[in-house]
C-alpha atoms as a PDB file:
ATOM      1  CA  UNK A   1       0.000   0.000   0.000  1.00  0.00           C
ATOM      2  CA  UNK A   2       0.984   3.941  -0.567  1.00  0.00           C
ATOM      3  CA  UNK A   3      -0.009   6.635   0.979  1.00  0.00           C
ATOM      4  CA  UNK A   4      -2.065   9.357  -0.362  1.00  0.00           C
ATOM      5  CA  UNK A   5       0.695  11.877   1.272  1.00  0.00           C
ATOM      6  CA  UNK A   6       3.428   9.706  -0.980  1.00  0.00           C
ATOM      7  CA  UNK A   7       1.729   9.109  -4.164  1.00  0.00           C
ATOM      8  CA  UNK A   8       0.427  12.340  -4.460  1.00  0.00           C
ATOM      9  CA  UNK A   9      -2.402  13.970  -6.955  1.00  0.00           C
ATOM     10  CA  UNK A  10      -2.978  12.126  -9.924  1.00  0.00           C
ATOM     11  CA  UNK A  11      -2.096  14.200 -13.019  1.00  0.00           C
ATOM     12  CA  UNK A  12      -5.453  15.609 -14.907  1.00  0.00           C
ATOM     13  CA  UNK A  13      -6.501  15.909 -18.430  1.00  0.00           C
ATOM     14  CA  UNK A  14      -4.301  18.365 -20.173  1.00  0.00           C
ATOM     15  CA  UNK A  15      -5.979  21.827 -20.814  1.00  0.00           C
ATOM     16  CA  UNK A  16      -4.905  21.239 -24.380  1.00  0.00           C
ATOM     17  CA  UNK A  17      -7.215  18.444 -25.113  1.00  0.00           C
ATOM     18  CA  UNK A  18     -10.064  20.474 -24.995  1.00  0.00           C
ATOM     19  CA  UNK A  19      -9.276  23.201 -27.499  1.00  0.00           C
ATOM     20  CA  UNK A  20     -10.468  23.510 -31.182  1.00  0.00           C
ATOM     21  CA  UNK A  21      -7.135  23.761 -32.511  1.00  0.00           C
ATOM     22  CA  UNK A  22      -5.280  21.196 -33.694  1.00  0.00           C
ATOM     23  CA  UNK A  23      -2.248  22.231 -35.104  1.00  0.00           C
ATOM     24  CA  UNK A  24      -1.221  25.605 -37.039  1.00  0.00           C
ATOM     25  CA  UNK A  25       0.682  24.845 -39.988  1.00  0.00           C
ATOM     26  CA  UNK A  26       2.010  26.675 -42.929  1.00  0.00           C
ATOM     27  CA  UNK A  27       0.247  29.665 -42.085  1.00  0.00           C
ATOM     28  CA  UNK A  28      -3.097  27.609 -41.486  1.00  0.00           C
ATOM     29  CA  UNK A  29      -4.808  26.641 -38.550  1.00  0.00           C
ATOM     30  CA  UNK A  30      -5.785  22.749 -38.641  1.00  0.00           C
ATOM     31  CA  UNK A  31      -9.438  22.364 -36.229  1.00  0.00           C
ATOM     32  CA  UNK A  32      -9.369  18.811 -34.393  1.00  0.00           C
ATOM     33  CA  UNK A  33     -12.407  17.799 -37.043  1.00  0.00           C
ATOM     34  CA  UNK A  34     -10.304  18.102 -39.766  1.00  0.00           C
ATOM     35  CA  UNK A  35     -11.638  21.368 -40.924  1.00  0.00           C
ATOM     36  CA  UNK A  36      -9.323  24.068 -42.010  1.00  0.00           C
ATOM     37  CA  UNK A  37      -9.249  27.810 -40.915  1.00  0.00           C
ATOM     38  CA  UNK A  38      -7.509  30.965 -42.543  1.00  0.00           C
ATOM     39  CA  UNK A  39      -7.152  34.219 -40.662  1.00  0.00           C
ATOM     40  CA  UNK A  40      -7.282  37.620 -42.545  1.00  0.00           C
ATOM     41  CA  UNK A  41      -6.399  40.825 -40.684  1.00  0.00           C
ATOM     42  CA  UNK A  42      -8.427  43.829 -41.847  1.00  0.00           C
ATOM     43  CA  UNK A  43      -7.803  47.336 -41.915  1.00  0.00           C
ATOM     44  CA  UNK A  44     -10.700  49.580 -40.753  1.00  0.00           C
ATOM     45  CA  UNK A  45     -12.210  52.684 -42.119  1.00  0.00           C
ATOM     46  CA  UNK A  46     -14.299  55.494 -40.425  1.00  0.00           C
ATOM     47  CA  UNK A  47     -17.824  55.027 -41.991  1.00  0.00           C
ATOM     48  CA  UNK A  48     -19.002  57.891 -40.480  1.00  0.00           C
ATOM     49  CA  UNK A  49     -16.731  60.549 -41.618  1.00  0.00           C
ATOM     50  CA  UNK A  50     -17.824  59.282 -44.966  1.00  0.00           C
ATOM     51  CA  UNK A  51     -19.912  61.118 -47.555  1.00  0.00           C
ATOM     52  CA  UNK A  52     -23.373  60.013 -47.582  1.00  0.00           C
ATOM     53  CA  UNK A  53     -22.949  58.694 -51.409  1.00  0.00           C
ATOM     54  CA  UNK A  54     -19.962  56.862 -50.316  1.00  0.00           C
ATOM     55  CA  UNK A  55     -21.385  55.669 -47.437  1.00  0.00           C
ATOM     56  CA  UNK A  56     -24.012  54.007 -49.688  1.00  0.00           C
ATOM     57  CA  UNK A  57     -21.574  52.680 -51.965  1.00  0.00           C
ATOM     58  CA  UNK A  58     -19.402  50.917 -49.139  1.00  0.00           C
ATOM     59  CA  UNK A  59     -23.069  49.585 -48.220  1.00  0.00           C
ATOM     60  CA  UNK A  60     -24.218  48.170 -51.526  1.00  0.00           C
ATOM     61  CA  UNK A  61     -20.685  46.729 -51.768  1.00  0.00           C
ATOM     62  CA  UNK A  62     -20.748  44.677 -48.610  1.00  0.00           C
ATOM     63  CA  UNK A  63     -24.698  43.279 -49.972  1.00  0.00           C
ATOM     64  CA  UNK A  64     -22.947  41.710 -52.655  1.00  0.00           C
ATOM     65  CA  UNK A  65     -20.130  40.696 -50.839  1.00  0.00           C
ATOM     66  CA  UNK A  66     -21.892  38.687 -48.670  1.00  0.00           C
ATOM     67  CA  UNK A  67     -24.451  37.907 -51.476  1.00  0.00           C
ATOM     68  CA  UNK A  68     -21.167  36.098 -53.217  1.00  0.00           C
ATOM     69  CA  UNK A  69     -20.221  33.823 -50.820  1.00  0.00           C
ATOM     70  CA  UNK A  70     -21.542  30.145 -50.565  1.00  0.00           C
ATOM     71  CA  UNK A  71     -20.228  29.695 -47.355  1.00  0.00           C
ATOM     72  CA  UNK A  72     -19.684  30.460 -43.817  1.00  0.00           C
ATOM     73  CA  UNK A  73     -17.168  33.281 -42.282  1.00  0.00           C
ATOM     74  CA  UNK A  74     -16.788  34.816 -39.227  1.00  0.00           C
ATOM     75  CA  UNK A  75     -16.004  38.361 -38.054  1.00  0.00           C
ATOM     76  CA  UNK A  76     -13.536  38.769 -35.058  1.00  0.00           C
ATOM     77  CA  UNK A  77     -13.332  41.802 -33.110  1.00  0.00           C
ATOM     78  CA  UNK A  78     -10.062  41.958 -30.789  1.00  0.00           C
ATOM     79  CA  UNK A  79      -9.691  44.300 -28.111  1.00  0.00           C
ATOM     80  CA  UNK A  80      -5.931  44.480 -26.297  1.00  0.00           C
ATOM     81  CA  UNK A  81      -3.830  46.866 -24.756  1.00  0.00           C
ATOM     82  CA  UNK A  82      -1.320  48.565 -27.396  1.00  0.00           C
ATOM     83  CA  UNK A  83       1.948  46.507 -27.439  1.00  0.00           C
ATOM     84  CA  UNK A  84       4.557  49.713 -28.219  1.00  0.00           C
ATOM     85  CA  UNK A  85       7.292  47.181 -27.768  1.00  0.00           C
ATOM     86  CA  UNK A  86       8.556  47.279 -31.411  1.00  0.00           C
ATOM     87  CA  UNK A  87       8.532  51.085 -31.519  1.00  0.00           C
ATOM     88  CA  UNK A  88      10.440  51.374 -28.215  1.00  0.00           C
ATOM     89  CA  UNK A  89      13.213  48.659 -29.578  1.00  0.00           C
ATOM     90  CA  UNK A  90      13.250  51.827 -32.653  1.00  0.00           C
ATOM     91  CA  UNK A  91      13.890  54.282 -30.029  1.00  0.00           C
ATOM     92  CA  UNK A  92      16.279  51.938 -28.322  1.00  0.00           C
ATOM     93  CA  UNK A  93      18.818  51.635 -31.544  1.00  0.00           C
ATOM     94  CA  UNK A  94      18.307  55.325 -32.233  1.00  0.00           C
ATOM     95  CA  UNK A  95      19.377  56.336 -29.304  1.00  0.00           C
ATOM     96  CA  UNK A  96      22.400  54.030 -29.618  1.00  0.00           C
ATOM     97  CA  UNK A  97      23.350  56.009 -32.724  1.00  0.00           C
ATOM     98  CA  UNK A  98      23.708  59.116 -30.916  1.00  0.00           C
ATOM     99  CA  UNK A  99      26.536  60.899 -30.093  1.00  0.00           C
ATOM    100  CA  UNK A 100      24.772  64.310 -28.453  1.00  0.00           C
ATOM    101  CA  UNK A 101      24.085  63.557 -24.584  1.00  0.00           C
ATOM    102  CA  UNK A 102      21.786  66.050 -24.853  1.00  0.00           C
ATOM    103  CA  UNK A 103      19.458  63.921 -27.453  1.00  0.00           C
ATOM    104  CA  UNK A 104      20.480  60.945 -25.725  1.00  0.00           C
ATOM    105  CA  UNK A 105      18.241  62.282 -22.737  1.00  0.00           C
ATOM    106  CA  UNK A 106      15.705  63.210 -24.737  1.00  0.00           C
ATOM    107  CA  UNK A 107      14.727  60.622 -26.096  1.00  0.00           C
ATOM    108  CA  UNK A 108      15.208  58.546 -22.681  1.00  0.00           C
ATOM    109  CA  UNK A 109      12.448  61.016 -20.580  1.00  0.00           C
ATOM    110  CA  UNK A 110      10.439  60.260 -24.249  1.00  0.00           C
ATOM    111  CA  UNK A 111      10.314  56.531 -23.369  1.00  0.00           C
ATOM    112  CA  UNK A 112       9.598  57.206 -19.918  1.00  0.00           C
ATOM    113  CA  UNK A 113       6.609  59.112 -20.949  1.00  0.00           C
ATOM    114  CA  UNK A 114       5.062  57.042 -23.616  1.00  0.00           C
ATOM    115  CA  UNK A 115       5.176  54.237 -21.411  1.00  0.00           C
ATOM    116  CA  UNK A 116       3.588  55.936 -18.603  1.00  0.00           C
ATOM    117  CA  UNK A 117       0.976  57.009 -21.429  1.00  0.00           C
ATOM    118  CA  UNK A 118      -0.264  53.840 -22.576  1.00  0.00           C
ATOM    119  CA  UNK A 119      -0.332  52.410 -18.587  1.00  0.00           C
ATOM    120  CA  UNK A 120      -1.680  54.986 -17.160  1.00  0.00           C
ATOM    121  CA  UNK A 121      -4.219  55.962 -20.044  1.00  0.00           C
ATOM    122  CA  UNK A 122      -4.869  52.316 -20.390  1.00  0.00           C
ATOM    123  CA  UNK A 123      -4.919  52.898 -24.188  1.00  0.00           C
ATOM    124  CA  UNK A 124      -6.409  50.053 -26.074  1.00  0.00           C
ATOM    125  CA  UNK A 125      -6.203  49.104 -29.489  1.00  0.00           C
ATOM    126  CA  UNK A 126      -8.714  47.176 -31.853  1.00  0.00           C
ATOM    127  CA  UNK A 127      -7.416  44.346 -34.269  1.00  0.00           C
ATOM    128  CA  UNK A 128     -10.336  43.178 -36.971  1.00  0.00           C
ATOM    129  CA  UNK A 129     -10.255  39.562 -38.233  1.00  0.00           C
ATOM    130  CA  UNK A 130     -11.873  37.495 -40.746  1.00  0.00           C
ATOM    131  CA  UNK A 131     -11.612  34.030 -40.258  1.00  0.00           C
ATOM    132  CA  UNK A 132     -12.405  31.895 -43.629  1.00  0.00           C
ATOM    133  CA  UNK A 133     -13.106  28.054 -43.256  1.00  0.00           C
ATOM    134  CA  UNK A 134     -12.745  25.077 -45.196  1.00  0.00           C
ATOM    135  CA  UNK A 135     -14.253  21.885 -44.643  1.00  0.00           C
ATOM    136  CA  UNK A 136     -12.551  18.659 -46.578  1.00  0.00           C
ATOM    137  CA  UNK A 137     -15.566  16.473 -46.266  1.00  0.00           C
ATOM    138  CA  UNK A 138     -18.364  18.742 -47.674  1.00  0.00           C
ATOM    139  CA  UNK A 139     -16.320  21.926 -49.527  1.00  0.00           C
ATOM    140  CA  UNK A 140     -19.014  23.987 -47.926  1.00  0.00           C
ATOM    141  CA  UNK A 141     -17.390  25.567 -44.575  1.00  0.00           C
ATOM    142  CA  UNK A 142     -17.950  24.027 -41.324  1.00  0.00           C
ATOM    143  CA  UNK A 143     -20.484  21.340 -40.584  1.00  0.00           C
ATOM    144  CA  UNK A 144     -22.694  21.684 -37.805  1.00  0.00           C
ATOM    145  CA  UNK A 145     -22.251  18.792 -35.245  1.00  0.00           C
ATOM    146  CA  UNK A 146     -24.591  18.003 -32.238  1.00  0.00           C
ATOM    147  CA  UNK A 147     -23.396  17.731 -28.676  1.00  0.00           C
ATOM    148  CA  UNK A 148     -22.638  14.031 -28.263  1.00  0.00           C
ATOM    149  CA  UNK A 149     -19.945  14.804 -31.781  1.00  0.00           C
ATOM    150  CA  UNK A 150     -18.037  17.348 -30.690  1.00  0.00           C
ATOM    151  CA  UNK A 151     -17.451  16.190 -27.507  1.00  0.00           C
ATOM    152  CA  UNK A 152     -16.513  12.331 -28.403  1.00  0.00           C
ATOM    153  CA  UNK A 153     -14.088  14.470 -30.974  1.00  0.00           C
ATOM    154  CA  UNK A 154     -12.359  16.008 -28.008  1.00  0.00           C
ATOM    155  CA  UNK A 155     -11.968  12.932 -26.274  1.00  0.00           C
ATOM    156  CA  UNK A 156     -10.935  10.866 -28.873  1.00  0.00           C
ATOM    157  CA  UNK A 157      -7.429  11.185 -30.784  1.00  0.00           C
ATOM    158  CA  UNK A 158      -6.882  13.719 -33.761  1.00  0.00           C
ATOM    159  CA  UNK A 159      -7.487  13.001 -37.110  1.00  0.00           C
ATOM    160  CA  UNK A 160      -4.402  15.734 -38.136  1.00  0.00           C
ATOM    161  CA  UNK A 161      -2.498  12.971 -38.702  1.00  0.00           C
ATOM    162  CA  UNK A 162      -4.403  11.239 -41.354  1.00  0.00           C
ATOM    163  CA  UNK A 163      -3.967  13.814 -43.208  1.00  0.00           C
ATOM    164  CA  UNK A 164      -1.178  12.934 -46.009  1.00  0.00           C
ATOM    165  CA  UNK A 165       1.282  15.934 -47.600  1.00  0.00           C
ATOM    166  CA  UNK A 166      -0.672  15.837 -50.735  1.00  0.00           C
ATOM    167  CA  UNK A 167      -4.097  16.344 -49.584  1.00  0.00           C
ATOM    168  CA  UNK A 168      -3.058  18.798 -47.486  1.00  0.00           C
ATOM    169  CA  UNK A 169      -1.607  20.640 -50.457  1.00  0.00           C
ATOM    170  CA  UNK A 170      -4.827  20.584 -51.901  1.00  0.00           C
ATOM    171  CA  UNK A 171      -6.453  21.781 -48.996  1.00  0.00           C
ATOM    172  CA  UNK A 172      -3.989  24.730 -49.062  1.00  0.00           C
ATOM    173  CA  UNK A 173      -4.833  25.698 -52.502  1.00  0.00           C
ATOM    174  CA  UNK A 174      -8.736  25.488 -52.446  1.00  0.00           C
ATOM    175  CA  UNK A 175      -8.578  27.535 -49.081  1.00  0.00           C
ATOM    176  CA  UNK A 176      -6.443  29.931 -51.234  1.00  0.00           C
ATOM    177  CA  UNK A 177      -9.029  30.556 -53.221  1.00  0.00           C
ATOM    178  CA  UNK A 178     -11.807  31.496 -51.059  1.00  0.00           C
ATOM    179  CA  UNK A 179      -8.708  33.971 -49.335  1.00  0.00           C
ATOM    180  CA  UNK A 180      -8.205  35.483 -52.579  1.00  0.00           C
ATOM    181  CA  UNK A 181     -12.173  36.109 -53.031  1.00  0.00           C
ATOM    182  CA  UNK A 182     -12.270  37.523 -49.466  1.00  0.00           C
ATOM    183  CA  UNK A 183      -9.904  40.087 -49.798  1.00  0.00           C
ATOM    184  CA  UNK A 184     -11.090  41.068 -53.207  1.00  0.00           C
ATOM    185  CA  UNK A 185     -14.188  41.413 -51.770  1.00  0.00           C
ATOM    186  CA  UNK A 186     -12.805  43.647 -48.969  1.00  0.00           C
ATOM    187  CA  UNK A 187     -10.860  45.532 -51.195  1.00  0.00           C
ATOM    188  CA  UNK A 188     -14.233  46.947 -53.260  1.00  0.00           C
ATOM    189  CA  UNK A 189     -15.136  48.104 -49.478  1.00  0.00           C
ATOM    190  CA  UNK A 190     -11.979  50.355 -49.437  1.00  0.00           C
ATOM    191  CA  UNK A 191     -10.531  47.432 -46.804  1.00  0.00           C
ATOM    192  CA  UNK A 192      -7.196  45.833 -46.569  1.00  0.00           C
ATOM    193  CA  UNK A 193      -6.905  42.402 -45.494  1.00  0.00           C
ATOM    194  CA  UNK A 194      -3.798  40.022 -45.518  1.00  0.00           C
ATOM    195  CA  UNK A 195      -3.278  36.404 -44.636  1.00  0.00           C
ATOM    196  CA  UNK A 196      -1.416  36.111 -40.998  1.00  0.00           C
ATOM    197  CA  UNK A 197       1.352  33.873 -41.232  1.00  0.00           C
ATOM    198  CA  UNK A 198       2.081  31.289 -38.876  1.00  0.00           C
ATOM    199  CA  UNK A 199       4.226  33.435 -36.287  1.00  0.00           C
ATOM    200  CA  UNK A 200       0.898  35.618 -36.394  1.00  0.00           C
ATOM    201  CA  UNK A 201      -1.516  32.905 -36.022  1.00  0.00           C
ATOM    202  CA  UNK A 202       0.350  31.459 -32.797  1.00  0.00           C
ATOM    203  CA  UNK A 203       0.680  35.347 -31.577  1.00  0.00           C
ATOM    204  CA  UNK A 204      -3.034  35.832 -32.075  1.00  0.00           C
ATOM    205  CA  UNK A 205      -4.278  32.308 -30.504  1.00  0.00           C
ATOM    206  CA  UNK A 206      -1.890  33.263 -27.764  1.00  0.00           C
ATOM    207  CA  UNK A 207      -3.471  36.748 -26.509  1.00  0.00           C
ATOM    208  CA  UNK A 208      -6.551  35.040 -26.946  1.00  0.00           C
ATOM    209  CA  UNK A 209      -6.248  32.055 -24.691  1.00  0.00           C
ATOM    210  CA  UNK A 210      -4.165  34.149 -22.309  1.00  0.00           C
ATOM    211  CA  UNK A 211      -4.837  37.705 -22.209  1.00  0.00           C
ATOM    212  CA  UNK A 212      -3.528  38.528 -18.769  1.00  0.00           C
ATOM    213  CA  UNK A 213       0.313  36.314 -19.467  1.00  0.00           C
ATOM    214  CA  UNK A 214       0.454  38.328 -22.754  1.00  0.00           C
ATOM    215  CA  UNK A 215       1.418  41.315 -20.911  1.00  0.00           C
ATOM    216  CA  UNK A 216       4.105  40.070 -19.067  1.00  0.00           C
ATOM    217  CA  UNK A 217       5.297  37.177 -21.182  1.00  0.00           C
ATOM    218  CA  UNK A 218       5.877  38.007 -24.845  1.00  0.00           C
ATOM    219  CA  UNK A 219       5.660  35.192 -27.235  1.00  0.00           C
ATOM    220  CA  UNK A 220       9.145  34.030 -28.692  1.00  0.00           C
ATOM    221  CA  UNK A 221       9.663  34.038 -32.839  1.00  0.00           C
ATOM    222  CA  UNK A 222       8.581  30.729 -33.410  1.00  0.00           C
ATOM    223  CA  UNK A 223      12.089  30.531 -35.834  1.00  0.00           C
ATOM    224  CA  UNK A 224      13.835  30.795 -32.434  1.00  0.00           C
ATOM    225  CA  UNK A 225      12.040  27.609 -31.104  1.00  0.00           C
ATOM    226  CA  UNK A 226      14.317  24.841 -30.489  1.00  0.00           C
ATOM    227  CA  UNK A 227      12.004  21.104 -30.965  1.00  0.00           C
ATOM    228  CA  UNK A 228      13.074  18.148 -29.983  1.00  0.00           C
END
């Protein structure tokens, strides 16, 4: 016999078994069904500030946008506190280029106040996404699954792995397509979208499964990722 005090809690079910997400690949995000996501960040436009014929026209545009497609997307809204850490790493090698101390000090009190700024103003930011799906076994988006499904899916091993390099390079290129349409579509709207890359995708998922960590722990280029 052994002792609870010895043996100790029994490990649980890893957190990751219950999440949607498979696997992100090249630049696509693999669901545990088998169905297939791309991710399309959008640029945004003030609609208001707009003239009232172009207001119409960005209207009737989106109608037959969505009047085009024969299959399911989704509209993600992303709220998160602005991450100035790229433009301070600018400030950073500028001020390594200087030779005036005077400039030098500048531009160190200009730090110090922009990052007061965003804490203490709690600015936010707002990231727009369109996520476009694919589904292998039907070629019309995702298929809708009852309770008893989904949740024998998330018990139950993968089905990633069946899937060989060819028919995944098939999957690639239809889900191209329906990309392409989307930001063509987008772009009659006055919108820019573009396909997030893998480093992106993991970023994204990231702030979105932990929003607090994000602030302290920044995620690491994924090309600086040592697997064994």
């Amino acid at each position: 016999m052994q002792s609870k005090q010895l043996s100790g809690p029994k490990p649980g079910v890893p957190s990751q078994r219950f999440l949607d997400v498979a696997e992100i690949r090249d630049d696509i995000v693999i669901m545990r069904d088998g169905t297939l996501r791309s991710v399309l960040l959008v640029s945004s436009i003030n609609f208001s500030l707009k003239s009232v014929d172009e207001q119409n026209a960005i209207v009737q545009a989106y109608m037959q946008f969505l009047n085009g497609l024969d299959y399911p997307i989704q509209v993600v809204i992303q709220s998160r506190r602005m991450n100035i850490d790229n433009y301070m790493r600018q400030l950073d090698e500028s001020e390594k280029t200087l030779t005036s101390d005077l400039l030098k000090r500048q531009i160190h009190d200009y730090k110090d106040f922009v990052v007061q700024l965003v804490k203490l103003g709690d600015i936010m930011q707002k990231r727009f996404y369109v996520v476009v799906p694919l589904n292998p076994a039907t070629d019309k988006g995702t298929v809708q699954k009852g309770f008893t499904q989904r949740l024998s899916e998330i018990f139950s091993p993968t089905i990633v792995g069946k899937l060989t390099e060819e028919r995944f390079q098939k999957l690639q290129f239809d889900l191209s397509l329906r990309v392409n349409q989307i930001i063509g579509g987008l772009s009659s709207m006055s919108l820019n979208a573009v396909a997030l890359d893998t480093q992106s995708l993991i970023e994204m998922l990231y702030t979105v499964y932990n929003p607090e960590l994000f602030e302290t722990q920044r995620m690491t280029d994924i090309s600086k990722l040592q697997l064994e």
